[in-house]
N, C-alpha and C. Protein backbone atom coordinates (compact mmCIF):
# COMPACT_ATOMS: atom_id res chain seq x y z
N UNK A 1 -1.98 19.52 3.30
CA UNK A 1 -1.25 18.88 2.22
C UNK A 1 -1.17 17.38 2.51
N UNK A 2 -1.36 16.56 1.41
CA UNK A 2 -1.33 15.17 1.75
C UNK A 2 -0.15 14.59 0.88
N UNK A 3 0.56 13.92 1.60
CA UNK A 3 2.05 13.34 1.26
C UNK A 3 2.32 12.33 0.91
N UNK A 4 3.03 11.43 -0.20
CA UNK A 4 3.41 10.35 -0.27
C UNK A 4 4.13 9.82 1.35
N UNK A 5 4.83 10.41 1.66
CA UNK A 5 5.59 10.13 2.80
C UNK A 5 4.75 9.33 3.83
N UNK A 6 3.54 10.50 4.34
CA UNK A 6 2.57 10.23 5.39
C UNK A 6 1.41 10.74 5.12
N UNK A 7 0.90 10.09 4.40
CA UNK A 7 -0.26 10.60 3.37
C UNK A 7 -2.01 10.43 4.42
N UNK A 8 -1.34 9.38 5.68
CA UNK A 8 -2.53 9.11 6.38
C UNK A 8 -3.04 10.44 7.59
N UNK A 9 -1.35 11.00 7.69
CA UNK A 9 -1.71 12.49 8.48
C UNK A 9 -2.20 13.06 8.14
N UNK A 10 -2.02 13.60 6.72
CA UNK A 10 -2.53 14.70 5.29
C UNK A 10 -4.08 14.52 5.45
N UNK A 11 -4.76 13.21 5.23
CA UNK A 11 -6.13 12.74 4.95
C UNK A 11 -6.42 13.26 6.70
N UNK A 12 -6.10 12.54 7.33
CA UNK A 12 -6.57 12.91 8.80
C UNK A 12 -7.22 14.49 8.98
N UNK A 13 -5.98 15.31 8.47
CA UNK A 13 -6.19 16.68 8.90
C UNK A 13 -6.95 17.62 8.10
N UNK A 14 -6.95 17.44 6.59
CA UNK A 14 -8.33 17.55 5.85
C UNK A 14 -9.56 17.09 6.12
N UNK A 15 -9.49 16.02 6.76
CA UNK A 15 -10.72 15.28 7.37
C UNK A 15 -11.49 16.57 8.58
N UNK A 16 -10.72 16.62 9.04
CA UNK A 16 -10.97 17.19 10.43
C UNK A 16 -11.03 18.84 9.60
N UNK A 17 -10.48 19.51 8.57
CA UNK A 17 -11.00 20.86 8.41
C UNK A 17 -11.58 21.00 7.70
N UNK A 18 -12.14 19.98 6.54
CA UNK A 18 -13.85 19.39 5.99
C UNK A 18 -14.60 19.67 6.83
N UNK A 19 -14.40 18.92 7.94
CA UNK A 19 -15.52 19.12 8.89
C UNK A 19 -15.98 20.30 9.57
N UNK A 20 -14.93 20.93 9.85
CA UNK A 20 -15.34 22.13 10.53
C UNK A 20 -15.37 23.42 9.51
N UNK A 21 -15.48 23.03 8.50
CA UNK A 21 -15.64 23.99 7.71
C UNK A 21 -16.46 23.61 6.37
N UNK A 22 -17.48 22.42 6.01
CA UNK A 22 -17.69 21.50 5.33
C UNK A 22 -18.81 22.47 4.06
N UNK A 23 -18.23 23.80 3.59
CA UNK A 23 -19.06 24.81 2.78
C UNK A 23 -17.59 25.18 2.33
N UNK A 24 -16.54 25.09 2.76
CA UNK A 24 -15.33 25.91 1.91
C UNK A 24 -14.83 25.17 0.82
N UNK A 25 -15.28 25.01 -0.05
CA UNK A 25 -15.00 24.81 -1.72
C UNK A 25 -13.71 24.60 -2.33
N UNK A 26 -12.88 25.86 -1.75
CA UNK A 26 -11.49 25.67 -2.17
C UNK A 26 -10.82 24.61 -0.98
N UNK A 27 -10.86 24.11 0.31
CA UNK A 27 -10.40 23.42 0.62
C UNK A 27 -11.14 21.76 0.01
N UNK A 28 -12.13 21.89 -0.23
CA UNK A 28 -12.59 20.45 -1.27
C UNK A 28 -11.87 20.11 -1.93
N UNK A 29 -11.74 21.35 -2.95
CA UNK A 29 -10.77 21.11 -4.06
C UNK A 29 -9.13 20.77 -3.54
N UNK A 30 -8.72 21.02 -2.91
CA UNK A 30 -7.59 21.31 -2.69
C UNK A 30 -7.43 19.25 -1.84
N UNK A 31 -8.56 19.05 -0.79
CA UNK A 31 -8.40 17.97 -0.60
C UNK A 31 -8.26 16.53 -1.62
N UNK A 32 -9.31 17.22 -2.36
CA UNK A 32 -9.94 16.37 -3.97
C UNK A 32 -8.40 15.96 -4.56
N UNK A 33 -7.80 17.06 -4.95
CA UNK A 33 -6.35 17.36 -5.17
C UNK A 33 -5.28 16.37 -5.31
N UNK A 34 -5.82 16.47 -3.41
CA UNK A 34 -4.59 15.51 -2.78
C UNK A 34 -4.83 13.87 -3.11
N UNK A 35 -5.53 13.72 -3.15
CA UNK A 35 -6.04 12.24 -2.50
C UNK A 35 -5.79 11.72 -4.49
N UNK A 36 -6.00 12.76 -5.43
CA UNK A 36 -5.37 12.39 -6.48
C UNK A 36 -4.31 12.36 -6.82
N UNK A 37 -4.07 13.61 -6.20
CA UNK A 37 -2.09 13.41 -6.37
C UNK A 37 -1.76 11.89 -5.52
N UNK A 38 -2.15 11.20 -4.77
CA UNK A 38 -2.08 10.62 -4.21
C UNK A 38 -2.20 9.18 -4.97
N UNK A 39 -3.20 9.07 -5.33
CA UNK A 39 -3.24 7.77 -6.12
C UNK A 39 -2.38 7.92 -7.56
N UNK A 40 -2.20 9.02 -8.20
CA UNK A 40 -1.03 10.01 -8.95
C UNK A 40 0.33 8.74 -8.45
N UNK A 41 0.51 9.07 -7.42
CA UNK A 41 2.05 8.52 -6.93
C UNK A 41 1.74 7.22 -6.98
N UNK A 42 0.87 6.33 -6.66
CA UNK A 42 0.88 5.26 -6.86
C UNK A 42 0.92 4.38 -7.57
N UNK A 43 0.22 4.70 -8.13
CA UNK A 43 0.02 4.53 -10.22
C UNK A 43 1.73 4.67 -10.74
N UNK A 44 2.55 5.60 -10.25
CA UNK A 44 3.82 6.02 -10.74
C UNK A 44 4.53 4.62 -10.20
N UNK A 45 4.54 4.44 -8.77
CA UNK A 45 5.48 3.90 -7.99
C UNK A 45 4.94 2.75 -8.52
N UNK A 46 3.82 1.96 -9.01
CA UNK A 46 3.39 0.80 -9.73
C UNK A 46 4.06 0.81 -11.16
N UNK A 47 3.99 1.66 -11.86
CA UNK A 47 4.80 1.56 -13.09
C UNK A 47 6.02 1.19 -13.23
N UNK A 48 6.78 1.89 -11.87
CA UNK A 48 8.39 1.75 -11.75
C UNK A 48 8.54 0.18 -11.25
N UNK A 49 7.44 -0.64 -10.79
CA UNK A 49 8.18 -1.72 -10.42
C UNK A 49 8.23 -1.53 -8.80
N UNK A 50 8.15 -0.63 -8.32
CA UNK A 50 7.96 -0.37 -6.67
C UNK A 50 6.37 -0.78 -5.80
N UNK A 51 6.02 -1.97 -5.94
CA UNK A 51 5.12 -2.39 -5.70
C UNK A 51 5.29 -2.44 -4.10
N UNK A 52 5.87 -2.25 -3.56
CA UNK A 52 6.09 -1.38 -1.92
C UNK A 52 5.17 -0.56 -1.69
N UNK A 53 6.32 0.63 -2.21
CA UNK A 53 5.63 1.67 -1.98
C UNK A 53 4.25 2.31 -2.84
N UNK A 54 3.59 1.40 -3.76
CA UNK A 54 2.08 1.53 -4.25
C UNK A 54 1.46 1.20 -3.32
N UNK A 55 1.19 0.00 -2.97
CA UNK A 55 0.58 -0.60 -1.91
C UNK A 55 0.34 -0.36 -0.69
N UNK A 56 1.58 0.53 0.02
CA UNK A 56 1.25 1.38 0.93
C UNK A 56 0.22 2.10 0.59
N UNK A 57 0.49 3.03 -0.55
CA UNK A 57 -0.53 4.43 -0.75
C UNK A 57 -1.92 3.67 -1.19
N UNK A 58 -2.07 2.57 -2.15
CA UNK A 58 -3.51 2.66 -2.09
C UNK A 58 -3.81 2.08 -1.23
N UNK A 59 -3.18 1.06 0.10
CA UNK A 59 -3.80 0.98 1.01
C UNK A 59 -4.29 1.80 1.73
N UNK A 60 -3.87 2.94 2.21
CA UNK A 60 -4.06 4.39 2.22
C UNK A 60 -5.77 4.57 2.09
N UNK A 61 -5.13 4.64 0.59
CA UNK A 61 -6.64 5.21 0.23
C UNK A 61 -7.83 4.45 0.26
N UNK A 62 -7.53 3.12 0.22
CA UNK A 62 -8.87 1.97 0.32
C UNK A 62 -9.29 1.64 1.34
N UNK A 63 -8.50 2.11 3.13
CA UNK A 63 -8.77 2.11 3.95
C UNK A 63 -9.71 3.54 4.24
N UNK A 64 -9.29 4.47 3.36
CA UNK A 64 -9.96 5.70 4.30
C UNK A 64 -11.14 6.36 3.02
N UNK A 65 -11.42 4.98 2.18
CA UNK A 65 -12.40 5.33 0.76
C UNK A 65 -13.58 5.45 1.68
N UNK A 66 -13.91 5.19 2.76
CA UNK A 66 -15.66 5.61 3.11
C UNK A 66 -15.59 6.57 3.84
N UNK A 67 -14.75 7.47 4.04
CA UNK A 67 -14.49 9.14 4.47
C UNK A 67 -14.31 9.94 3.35
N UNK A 68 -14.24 9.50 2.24
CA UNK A 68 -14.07 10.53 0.88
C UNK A 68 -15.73 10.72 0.10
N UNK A 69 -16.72 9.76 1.05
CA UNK A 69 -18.38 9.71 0.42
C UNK A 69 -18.39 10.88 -0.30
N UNK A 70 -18.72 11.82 0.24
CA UNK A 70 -19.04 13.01 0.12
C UNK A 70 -18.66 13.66 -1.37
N UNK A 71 -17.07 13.01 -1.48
CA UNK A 71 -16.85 13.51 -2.71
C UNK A 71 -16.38 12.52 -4.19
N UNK A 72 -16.72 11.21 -3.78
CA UNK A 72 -16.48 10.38 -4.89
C UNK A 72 -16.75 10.26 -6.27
N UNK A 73 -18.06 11.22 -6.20
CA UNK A 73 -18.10 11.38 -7.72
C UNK A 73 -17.24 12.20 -8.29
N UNK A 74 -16.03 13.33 -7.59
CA UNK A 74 -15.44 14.39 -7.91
C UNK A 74 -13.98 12.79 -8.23
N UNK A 75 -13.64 12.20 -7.96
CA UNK A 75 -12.03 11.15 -7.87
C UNK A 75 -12.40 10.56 -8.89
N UNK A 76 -11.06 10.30 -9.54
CA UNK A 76 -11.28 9.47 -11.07
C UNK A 76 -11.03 7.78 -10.75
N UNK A 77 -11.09 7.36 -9.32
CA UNK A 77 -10.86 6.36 -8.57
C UNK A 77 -12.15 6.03 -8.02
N UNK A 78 -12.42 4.67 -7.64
CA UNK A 78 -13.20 4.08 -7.03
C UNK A 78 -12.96 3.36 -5.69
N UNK A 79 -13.25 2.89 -5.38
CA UNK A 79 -13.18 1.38 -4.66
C UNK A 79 -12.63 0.42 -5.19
N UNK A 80 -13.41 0.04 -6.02
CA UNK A 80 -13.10 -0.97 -7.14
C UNK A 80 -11.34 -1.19 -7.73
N UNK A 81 -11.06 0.19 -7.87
CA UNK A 81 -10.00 0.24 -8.39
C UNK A 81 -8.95 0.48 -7.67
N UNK A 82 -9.12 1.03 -6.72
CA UNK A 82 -7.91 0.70 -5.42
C UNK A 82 -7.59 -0.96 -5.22
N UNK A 83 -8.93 -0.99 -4.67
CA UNK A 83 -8.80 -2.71 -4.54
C UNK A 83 -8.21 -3.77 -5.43
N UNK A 84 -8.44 -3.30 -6.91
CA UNK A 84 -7.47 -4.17 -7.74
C UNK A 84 -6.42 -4.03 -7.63
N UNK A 85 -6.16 -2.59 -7.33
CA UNK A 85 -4.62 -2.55 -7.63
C UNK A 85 -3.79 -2.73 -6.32
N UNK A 86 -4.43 -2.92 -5.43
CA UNK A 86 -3.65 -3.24 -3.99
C UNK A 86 -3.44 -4.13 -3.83
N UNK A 87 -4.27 -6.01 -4.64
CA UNK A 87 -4.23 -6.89 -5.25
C UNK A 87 -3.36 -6.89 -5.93
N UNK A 88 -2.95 -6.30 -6.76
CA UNK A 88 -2.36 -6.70 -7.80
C UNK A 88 -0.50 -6.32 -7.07
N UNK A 89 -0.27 -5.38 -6.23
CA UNK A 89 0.99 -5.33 -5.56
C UNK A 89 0.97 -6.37 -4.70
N UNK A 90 0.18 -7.11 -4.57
CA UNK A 90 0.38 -7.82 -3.23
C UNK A 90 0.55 -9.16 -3.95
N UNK A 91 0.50 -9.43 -4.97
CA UNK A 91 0.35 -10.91 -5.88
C UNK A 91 1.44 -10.54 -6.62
N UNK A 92 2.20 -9.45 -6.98
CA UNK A 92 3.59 -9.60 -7.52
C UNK A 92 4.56 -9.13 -5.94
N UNK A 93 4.23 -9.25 -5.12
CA UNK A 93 5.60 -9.11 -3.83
C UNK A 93 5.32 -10.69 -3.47
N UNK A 94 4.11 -11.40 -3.48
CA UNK A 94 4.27 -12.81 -3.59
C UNK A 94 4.62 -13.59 -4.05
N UNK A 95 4.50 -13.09 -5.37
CA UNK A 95 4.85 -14.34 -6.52
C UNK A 95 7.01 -14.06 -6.44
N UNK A 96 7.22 -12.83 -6.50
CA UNK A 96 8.44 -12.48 -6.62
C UNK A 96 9.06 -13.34 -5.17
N UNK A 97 8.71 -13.53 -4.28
CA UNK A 97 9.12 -13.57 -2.48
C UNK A 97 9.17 -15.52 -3.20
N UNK A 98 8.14 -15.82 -3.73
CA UNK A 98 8.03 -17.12 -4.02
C UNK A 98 9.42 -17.77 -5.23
N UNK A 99 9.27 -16.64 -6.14
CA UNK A 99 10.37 -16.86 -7.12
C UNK A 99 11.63 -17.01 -6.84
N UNK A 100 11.94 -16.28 -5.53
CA UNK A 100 13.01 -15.92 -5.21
C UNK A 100 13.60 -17.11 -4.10
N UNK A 101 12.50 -17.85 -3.01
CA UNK A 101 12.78 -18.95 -2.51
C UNK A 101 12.76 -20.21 -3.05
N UNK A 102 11.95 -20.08 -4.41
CA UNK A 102 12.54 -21.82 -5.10
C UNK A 102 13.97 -21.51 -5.78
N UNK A 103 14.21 -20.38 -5.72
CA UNK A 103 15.75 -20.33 -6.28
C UNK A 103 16.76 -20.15 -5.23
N UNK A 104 16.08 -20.86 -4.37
CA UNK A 104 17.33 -20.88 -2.91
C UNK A 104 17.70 -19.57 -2.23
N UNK A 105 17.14 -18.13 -2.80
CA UNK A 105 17.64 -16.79 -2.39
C UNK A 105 16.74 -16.64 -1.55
N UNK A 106 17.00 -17.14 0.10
CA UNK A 106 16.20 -16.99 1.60
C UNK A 106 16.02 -15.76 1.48
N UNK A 107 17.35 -14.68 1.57
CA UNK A 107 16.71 -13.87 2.03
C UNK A 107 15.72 -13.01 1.36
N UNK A 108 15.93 -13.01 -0.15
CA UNK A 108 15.70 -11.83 -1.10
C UNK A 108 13.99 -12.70 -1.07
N UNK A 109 14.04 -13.70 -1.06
CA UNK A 109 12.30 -13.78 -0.76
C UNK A 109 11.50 -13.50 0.97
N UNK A 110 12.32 -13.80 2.02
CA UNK A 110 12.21 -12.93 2.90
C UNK A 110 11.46 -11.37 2.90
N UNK A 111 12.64 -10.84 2.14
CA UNK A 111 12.39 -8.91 2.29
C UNK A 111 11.09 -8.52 1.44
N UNK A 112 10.97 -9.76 0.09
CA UNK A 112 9.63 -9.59 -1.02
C UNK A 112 8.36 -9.85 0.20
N UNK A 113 9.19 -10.63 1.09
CA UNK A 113 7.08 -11.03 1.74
C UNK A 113 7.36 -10.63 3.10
N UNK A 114 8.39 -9.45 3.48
CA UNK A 114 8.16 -8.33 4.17
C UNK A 114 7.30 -7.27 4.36
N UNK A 115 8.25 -6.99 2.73
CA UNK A 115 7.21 -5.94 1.87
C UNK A 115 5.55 -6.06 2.08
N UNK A 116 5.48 -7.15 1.56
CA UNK A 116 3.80 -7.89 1.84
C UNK A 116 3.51 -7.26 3.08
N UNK A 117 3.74 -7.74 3.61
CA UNK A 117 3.38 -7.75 4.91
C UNK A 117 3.27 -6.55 6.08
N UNK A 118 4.23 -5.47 4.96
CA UNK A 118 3.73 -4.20 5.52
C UNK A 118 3.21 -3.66 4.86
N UNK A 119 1.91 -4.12 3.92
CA UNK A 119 0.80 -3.69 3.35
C UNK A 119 -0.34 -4.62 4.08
N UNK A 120 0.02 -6.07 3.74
CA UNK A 120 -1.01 -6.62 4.86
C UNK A 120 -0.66 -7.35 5.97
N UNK A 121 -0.31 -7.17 7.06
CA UNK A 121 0.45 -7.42 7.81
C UNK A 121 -0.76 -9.08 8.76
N UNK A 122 -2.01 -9.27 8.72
CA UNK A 122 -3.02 -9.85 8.72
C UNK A 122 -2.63 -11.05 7.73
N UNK A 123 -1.87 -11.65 6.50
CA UNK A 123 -1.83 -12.14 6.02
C UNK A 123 -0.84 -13.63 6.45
N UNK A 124 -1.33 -14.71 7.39
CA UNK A 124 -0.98 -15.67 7.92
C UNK A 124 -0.17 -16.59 7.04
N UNK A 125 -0.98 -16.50 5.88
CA UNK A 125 0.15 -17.75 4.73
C UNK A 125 1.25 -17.04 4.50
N UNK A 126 1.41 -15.54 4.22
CA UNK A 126 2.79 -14.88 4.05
C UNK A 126 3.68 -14.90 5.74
N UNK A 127 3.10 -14.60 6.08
CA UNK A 127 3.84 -15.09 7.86
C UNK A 127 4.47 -16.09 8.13
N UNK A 128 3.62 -17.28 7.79
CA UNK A 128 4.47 -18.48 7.69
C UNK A 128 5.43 -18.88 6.80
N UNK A 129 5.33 -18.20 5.25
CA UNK A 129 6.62 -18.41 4.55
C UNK A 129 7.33 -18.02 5.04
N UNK A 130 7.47 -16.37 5.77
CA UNK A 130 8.52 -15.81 5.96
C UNK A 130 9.52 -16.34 7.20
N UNK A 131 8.32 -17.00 8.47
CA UNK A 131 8.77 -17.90 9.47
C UNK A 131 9.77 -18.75 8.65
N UNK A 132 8.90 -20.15 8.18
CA UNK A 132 9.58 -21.14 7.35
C UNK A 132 11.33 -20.95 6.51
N UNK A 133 11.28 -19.70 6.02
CA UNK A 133 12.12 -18.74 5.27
C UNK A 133 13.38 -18.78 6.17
N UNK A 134 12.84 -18.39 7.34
CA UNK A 134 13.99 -17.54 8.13
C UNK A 134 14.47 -18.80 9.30
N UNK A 135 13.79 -19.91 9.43
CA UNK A 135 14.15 -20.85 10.00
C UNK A 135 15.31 -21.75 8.79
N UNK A 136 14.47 -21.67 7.71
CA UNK A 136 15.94 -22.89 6.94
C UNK A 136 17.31 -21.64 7.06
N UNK A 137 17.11 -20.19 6.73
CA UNK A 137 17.89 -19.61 6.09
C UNK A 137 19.37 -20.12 7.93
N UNK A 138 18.48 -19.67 9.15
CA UNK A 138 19.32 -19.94 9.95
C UNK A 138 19.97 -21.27 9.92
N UNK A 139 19.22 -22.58 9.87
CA UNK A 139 19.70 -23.94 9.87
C UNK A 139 20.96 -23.90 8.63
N UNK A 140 20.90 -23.11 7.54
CA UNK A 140 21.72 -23.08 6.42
C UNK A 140 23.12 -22.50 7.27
N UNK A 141 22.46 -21.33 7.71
CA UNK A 141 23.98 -20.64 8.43
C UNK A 141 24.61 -21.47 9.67
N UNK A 142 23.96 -22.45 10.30
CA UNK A 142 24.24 -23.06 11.49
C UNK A 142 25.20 -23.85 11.16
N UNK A 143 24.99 -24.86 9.62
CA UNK A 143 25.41 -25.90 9.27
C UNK A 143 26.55 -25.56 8.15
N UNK A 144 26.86 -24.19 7.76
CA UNK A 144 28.14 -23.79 7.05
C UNK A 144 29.33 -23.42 8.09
């Protein structure tokens, strides 16, 4: 079973009984399944405005898209389309993290390019806002 929760265990362990069993049909399906229910939740958690927790999951899946070869023509997903949309959470937790520090709210743009950052944690210009961020927010508290 593959989980919103820990969806990278789920893929792991289908991975591994694909393999050792890579003729059983109903576990295809059943993996096929998941990895849609999967982008399923993401698509949801993108609708709601939870660009968090999307971004987790299709990072998820855009990291582990060249272990699904086998069955990509069976996913109503691509590459392509993970990738936009993992883009597209990561350019509204920015723009919001940004919105939120020209309006003087340290922290609430802080936690937006947190968020970021535990989707791409590699991302140096969000690092340094959040540095920059958390240095005035202290100098603010030093000097009240």
């Amino acid at each position: 079973m593959i989980s919103a929760q820990n969806p990278q265990k789920g893929i792991e362990s289908f991975r591994i009984q694909c393999a050792r069993n890579p003729q059983d049909q109903a576990l295809i399906k059943e993996y096929i399944k998941g990895l849609e229910d999967l982008r399923s939740s993401a698509d949801s958690a993108s609708a709601k405005g939870d660009f968090t927790s999307a971004g987790r999951l299709y990072k998820v899946l855009f990291v582990n898209y060249q272990e699904f070869r086998p069955f990509t023509t069976m996913l109503s997903f691509d590459r392509d389309y993970l990738h936009a949309k993992l883009s597209y959470c990561k350019t509204i937790l920015s723009g919001k993290g940004f919105e939120e520090y020209r309006k003087g709210r340290l922290s609430e743009a802080i936690s937006y390019w947190q968020d970021y950052l535990s989707i791409d944690p590699s991302d140096e210009g969000i690092r340094k806002a959040v540095n920059t961020a958390s240095d005035q927010r202290k100098n603010l508290k030093q000097t009240n």
